[in-house]
Each structure stands twice: as structure tokens, then as C-alpha cells.
Protein backbone atom coordinates (compact mmCIF):
# COMPACT_ATOMS: atom_id res chain seq x y z
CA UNK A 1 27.84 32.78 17.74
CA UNK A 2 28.72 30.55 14.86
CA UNK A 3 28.17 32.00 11.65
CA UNK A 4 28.71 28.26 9.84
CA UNK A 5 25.70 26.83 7.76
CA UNK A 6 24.37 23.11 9.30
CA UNK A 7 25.62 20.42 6.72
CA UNK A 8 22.94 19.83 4.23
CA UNK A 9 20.84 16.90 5.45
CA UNK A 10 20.32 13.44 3.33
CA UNK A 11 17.74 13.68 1.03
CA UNK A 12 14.81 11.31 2.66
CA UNK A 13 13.62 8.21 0.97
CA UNK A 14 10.02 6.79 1.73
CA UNK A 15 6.40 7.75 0.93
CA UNK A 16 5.02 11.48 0.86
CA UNK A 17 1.92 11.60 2.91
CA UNK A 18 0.57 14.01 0.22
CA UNK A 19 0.90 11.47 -2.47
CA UNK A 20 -0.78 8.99 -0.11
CA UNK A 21 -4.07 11.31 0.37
CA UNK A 22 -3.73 11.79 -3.39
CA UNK A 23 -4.58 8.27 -4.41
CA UNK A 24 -7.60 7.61 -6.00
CA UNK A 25 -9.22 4.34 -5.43
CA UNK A 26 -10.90 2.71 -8.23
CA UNK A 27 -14.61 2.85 -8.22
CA UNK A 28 -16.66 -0.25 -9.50
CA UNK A 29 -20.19 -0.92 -8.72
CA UNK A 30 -20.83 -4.49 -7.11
CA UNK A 31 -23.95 -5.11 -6.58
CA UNK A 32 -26.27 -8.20 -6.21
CA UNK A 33 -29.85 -8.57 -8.44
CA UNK A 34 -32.77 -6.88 -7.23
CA UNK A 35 -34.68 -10.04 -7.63
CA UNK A 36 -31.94 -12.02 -5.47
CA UNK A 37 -34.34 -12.97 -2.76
CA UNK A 38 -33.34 -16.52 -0.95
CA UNK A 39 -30.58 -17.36 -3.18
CA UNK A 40 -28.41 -14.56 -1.96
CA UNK A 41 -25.48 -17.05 -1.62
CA UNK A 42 -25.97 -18.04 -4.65
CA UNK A 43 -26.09 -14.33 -6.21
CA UNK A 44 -23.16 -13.52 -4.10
CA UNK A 45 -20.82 -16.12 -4.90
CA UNK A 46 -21.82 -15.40 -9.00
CA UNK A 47 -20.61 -12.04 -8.99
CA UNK A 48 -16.59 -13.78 -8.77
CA UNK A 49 -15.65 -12.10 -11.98
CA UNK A 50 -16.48 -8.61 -10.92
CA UNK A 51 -14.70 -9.78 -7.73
CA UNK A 52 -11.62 -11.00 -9.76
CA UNK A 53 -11.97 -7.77 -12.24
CA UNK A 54 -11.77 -5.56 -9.08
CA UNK A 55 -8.64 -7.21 -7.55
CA UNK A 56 -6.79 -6.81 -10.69
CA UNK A 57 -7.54 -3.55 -11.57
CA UNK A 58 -6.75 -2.30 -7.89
CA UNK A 59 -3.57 -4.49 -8.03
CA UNK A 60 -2.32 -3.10 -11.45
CA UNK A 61 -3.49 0.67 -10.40
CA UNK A 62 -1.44 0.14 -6.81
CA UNK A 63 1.75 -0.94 -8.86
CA UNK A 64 1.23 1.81 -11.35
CA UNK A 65 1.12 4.44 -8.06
CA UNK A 66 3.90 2.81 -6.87
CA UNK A 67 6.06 2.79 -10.01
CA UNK A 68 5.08 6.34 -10.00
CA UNK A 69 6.06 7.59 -6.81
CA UNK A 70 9.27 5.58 -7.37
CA UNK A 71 10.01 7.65 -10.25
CA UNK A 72 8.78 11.36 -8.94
CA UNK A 73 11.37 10.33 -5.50
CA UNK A 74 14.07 9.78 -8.16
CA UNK A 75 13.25 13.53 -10.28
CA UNK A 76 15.37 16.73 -9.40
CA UNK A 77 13.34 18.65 -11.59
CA UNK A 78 9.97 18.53 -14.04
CA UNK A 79 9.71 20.22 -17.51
CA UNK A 80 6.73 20.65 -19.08
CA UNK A 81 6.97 17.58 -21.69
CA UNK A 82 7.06 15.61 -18.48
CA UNK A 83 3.98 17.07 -17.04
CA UNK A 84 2.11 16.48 -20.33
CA UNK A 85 3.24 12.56 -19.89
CA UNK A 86 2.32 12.23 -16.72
CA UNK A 87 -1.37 13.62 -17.85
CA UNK A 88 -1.46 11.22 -20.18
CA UNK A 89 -0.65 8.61 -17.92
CA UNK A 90 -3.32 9.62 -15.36
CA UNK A 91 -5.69 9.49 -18.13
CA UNK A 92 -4.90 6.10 -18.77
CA UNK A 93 -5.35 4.91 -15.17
CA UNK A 94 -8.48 6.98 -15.24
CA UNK A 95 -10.16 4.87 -17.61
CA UNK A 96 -9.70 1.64 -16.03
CA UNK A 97 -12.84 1.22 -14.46
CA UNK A 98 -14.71 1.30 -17.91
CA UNK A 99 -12.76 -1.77 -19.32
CA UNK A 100 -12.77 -3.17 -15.61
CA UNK A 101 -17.02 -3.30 -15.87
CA UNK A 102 -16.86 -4.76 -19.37
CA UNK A 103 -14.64 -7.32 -18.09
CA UNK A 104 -16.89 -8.20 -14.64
CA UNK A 105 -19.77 -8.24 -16.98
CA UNK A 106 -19.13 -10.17 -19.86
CA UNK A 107 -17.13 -13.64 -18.13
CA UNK A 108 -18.93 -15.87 -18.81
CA UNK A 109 -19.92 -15.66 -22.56
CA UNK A 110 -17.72 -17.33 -24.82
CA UNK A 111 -17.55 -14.32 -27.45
CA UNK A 112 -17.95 -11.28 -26.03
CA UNK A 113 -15.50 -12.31 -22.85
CA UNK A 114 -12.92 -12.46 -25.70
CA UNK A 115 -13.31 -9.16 -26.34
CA UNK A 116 -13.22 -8.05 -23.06
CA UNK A 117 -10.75 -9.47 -22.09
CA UNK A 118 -8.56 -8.31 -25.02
CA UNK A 119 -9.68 -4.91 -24.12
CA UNK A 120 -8.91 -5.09 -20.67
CA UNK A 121 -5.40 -6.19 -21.13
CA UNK A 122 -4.81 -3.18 -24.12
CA UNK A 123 -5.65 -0.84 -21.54
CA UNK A 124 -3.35 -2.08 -18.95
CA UNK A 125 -0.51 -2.62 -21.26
CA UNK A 126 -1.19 1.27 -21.77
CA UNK A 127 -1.00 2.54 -18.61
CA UNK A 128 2.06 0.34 -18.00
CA UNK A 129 3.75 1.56 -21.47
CA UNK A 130 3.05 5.19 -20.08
CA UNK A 131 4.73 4.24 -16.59
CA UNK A 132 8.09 3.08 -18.82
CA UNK A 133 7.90 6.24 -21.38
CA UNK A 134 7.82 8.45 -18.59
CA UNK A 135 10.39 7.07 -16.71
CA UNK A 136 13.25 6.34 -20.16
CA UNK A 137 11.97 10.53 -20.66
CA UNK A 138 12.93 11.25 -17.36
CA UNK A 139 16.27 9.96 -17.92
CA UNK A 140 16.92 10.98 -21.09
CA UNK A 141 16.29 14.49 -20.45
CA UNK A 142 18.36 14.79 -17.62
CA UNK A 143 15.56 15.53 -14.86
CA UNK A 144 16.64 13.01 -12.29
CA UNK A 145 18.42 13.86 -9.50
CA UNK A 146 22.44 14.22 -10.22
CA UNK A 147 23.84 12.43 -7.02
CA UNK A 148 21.56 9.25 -8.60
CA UNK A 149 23.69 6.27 -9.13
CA UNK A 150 23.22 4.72 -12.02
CA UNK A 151 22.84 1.80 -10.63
CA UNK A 152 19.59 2.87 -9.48
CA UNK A 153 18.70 4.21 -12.88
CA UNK A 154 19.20 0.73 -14.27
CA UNK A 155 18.14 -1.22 -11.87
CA UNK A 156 14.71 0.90 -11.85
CA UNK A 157 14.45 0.63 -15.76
CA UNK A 158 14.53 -3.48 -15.44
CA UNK A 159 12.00 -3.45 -12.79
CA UNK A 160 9.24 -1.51 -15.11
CA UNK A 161 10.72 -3.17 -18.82
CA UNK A 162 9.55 -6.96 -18.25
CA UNK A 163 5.92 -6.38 -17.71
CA UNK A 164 5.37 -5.36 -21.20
CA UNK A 165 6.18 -8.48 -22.96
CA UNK A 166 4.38 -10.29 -20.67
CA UNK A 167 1.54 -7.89 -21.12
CA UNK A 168 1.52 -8.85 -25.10
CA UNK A 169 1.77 -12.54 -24.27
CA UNK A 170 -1.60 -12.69 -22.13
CA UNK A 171 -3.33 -10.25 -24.52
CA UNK A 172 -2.89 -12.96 -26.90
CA UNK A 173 -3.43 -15.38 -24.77
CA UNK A 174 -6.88 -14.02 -24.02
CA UNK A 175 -8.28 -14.62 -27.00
CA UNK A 176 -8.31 -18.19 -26.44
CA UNK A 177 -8.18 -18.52 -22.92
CA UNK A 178 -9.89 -15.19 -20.81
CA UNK A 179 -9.77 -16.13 -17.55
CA UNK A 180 -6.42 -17.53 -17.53
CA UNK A 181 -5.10 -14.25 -18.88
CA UNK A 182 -7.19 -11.95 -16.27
CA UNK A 183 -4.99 -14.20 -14.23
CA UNK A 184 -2.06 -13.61 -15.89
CA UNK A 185 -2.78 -9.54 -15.69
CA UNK A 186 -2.91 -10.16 -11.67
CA UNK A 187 0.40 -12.10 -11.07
CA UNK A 188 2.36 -8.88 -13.35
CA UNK A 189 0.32 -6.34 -10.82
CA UNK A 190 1.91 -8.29 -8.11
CA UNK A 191 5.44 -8.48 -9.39
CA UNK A 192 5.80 -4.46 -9.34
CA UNK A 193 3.80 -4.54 -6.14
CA UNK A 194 5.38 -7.24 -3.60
CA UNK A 195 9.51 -6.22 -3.23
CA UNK A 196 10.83 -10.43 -3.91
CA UNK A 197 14.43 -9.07 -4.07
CA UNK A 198 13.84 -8.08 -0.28
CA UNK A 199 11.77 -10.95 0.74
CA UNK A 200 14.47 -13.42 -0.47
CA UNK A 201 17.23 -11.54 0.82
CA UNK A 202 15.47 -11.98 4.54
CA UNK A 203 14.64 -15.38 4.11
CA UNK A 204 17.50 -16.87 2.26
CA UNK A 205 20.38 -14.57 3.61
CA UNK A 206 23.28 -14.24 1.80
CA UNK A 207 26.78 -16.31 3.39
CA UNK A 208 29.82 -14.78 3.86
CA UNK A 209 31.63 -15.23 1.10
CA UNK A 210 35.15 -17.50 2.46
CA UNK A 211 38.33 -15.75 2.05
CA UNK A 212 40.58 -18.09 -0.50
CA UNK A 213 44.28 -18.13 1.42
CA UNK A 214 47.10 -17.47 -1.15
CA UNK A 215 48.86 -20.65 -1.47
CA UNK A 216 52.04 -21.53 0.14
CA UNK A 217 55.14 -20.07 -1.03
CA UNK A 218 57.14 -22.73 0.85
């Protein structure tokens, strides 16, 4: 009988089903007026900024669990200043649905959908702030996992860095224009979210590169 240990097997990338079950869904009441009656169309198709105030904030909170998981894949080990990060992270995402509301309720009105708006993008540039601080602590305190290249570090880094100018941009942007910046909040949600580096890679594949032939010594 062979007394030999199995070689150690390569470390599996992909999504934990426990971190699937663990994802909370964001909770937002929709609901029509009592007194809708025959214009339920009508009611129905008025209620587009909850529906657009929804969308976002399950768009940003899906690229903030995927950022997440991304980071917790990459993570040999956890210290306890990283567990009190990624509290306050979670408490951030938790309280999305109360500027969410604000937001589906007040489009509409000039001033107060200023405000909402403004307060709806803070709170996103928050939880996305958190996503980068834990991530650069990570890093900086040694906690990923050794055989990481640091390629991966980097290129990880770049993908969570961008959305925070952008973030500052449409909070100002906001003030003047609401809507258009509610916009703005979706298209960063779907940057993290949709993988473009691996869409454009199937549809425009890359050419082989043509070998240059070393000129003639004759």
C-alpha cells in the first residue's frame, strides 16, 4: 500500500453556493394607489421612478456582492480589522433601501428630487468606497492568498478604483440634472457587473500575432 500523500489539488475558482443563499435581495415596496380604479395603466406606468430606483439599487447591490465575493476568493486569511470592515460595509449596503424610497418618491419635484438624488448617489459612493478600502486593506496587510499573482492584485484594484470618480461626477451632476445621474449610477452598476474584457475577447478575437523573419544575411 502506498504510503505517498495525493498531490494537493488546485484551489477552485467560481461561486460558493453558501454565498449564493447568503444574498439578500433588496426590499422596496411598489405598490399602486388605493384609489387607482380604471386608470390602472395609467397608475402603473407612473410608478417608473420607483421602477428605475429599484433597478439601480439591485444593479449597484449585485456588483457590490460580486466585488465582494471576488475579493473573499482572493483572501488566505481574515483578521479581525477586516471583519470590522466588512461590517461596515454590510451596513452600508443595508441601508440602501432607505435612500432607494426617497429617491422613487420624490422624482418628480424639482427640489426635493435634488436632494434625493444627491443622497442616493452619497450612499452608493459609500458602499463602493467600502468595497475599495476593504480590498487596498486586504492587500496591505498581507491576507491574500501567497500563490496570488500580482497581476491579479492589480488588475482587481483597477476594476473597483474607476467607479469612484465617476461616482463624484454624477453626484454633482445630480444637482442639476437627477434623472440623468440616477442614470449615470446604473451604467457604473453595470460596468462591475457585465465582464466587457470577456465579451470583447469572444467577439473580436485576438489575431495571431505574424512572426517578423530576420532579414537576409545574403
Amino acid at each position: 500500500m502506498s504510503t505517498e500523500e495525493p498531490p494537493p489539488q488546485p484551489r477552485r475558482r467560481g461561486f460558493r453556493t453558501g454565498r449564493l443563499e447568503a444574498f439578500s435581495l433588496l426590499v422596496l415596496d411598489i405598490a399602486v394607489s388605493a384609489n387607482a380604479g380604471h386608470h390602472l395603466l395609467r397608475s402603473i406606468i407612473d410608478l417608473w421612478p420607483a421602477y428605475l430606483a429599484y433597478v439601480v439599487s439591485f444593479s449597484t447591490i449585485g456588483a457590490a456582492w460580486l466585488a465582494h465575493n471576488a475579493i473573499t476568493e482572493y483572501l488566505d486569511r481574515a483578521d479581525a480589522a477586516f471583519v470590522r470592515l466588512n461590517l461596515l460595509l454590510l451596513l452600508f449596503v443595508s441601508f440602501l433601501p432607505f435612500p432607494t424610497r426617497l429617491l422613487a418618491d420624490y422624482i418628480g419635484e424639482v427640489s426635493p428630487e435634488r436632494v434625493a438624488a444627491t443622497f442616493y448617489g452619497i450612499s452608493l459612493l459609500l458602499t463602493t468606497t467600502m468595497l475599495l478600502v476593504l480590498w487596498r486593506y486586504a492587500v496591505r496587510a498581507r491576507l491574500v492568498r501567497p500563490d496570488l499573482a500580482d497581476e491579479e492584485i492589480e488588475l482587481l484594484t483597477q476594476r473597483l478604483t474607476p467607479g469612484l470618480s465617476a461616482y463624484l461626477v454624477l453626484i454633482v451632476s445630480g444637482l442639476f440634472f437627477p434623472v440623468v445621474a440616477v442614470i449615470g449610477y446604473l451604467g457604473i452598476a453595470l460596468y462591475y457587473i457585465i465582464p466587457f474584457r470577456r465579451l470583447s475577447a469572444s467577439i473580436l478575437p485576438r489575431r495571431p500575432r505574424k512572426r517578423v523573419r530576420p532579414p537576409d544575411p545574403r
